[in-house]
C-alpha atoms as a PDB file:
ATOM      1  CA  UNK A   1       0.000   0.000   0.000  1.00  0.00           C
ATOM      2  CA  UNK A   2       2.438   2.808  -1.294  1.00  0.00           C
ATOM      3  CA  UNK A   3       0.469   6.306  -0.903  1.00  0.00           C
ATOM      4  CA  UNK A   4      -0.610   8.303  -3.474  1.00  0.00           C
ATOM      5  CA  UNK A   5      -0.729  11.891  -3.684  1.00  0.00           C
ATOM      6  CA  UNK A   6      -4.415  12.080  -2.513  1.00  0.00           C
ATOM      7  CA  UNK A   7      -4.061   9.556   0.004  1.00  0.00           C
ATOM      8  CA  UNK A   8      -1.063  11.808   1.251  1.00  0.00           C
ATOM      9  CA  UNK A   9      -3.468  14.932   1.421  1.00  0.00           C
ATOM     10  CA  UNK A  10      -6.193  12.523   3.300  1.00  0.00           C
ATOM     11  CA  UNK A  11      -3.488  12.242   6.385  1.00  0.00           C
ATOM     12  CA  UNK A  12      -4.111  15.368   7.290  1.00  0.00           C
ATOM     13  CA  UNK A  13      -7.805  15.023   7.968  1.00  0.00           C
ATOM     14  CA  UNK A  14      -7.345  12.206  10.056  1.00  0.00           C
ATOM     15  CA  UNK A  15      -7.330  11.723  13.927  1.00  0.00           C
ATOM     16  CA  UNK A  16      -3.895  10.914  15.670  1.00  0.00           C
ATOM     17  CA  UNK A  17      -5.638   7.527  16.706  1.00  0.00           C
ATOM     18  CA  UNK A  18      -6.350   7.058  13.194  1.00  0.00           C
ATOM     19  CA  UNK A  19      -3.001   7.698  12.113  1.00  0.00           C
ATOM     20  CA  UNK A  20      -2.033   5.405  14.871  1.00  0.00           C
ATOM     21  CA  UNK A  21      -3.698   2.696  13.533  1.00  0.00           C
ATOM     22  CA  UNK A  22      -2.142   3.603   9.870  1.00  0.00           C
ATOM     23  CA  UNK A  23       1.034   3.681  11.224  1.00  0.00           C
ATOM     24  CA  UNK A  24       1.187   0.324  12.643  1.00  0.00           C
ATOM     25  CA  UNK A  25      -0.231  -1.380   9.089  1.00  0.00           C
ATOM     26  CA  UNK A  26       2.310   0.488   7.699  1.00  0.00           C
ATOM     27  CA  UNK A  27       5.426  -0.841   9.861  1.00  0.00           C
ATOM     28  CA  UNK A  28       4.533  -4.369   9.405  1.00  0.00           C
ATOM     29  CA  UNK A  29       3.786  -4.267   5.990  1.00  0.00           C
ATOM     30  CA  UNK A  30       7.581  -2.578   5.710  1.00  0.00           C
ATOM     31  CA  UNK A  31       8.828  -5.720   8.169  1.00  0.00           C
ATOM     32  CA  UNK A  32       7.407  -8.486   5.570  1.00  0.00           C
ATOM     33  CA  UNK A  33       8.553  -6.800   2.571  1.00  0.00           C
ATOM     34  CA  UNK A  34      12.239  -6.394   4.376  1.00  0.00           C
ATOM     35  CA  UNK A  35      11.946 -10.003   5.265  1.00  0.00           C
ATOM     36  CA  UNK A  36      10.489 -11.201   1.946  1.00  0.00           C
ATOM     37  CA  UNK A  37      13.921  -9.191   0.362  1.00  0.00           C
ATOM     38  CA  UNK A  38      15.713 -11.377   2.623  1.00  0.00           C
ATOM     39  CA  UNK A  39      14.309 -14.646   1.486  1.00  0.00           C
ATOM     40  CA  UNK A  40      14.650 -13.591  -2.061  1.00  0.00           C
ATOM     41  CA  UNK A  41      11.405 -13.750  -2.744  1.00  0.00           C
ATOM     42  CA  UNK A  42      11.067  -9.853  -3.607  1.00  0.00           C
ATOM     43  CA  UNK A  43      12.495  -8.168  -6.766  1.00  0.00           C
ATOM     44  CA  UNK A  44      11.215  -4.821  -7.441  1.00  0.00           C
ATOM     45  CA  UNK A  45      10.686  -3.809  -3.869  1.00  0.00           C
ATOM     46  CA  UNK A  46       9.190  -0.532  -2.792  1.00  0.00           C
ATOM     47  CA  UNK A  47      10.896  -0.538   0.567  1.00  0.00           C
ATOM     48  CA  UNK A  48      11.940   3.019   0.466  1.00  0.00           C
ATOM     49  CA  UNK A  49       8.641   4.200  -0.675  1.00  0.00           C
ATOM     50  CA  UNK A  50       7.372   2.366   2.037  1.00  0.00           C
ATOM     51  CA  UNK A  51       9.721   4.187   4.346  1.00  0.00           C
ATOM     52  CA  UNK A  52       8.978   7.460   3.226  1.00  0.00           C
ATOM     53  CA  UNK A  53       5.265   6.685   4.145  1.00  0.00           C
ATOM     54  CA  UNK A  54       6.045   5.483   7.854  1.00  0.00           C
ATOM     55  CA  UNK A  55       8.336   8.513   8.139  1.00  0.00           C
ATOM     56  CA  UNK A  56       5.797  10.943   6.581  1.00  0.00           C
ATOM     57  CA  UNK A  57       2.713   9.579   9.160  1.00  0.00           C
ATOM     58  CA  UNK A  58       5.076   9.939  11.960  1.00  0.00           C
ATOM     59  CA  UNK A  59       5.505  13.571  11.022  1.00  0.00           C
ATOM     60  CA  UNK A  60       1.851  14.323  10.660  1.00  0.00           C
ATOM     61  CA  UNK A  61       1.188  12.750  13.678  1.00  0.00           C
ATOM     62  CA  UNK A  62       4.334  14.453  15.736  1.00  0.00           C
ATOM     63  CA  UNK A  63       2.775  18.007  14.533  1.00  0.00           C
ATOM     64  CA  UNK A  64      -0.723  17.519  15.371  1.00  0.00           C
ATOM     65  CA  UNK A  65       0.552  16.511  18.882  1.00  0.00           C
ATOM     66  CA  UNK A  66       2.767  19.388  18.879  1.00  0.00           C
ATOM     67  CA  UNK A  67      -0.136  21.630  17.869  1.00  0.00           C
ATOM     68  CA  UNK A  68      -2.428  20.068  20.742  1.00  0.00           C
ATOM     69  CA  UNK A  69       0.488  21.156  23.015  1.00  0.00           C
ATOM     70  CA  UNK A  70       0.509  24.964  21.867  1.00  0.00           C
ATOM     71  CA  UNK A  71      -3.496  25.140  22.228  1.00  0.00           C
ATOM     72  CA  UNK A  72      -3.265  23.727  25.895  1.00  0.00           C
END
């Protein structure tokens, strides 16, 4: 599940549980792809895109906490 550029747009809409939830999906689907790389079973990987999506909800979800911080 590699996002595309709505589904990037669509993070920021969401709740921090929600992206929670994403997040997790996200991290093991990146685990069995590294591991399926391993076995040789992968060939055209998209790892790094992968990546750049479990970095990129972390982010979202780090400013939305910071932002709940500044309100309080």
């Amino acid at each position: 599940m590699i996002m595309k550029t709505n589904d990037i747009k669509e993070l920021h809409n969401k709740t921090i549980a929600e992206l929670k939830i994403q997040l997790d999906e996200l991290l093991v689907l990146l685990a069995k792809s590294r591991l399926e790389k391993r076995a040789g079973k992968l060939k055209n990987t998209h790892i790094a895109l992968l990546a750049d999506d479990v970095a990129r909800v972390k982010t979202i979800i780090k400013n939305k906490e910071l932002a709940l911080q500044v309100e309080k």
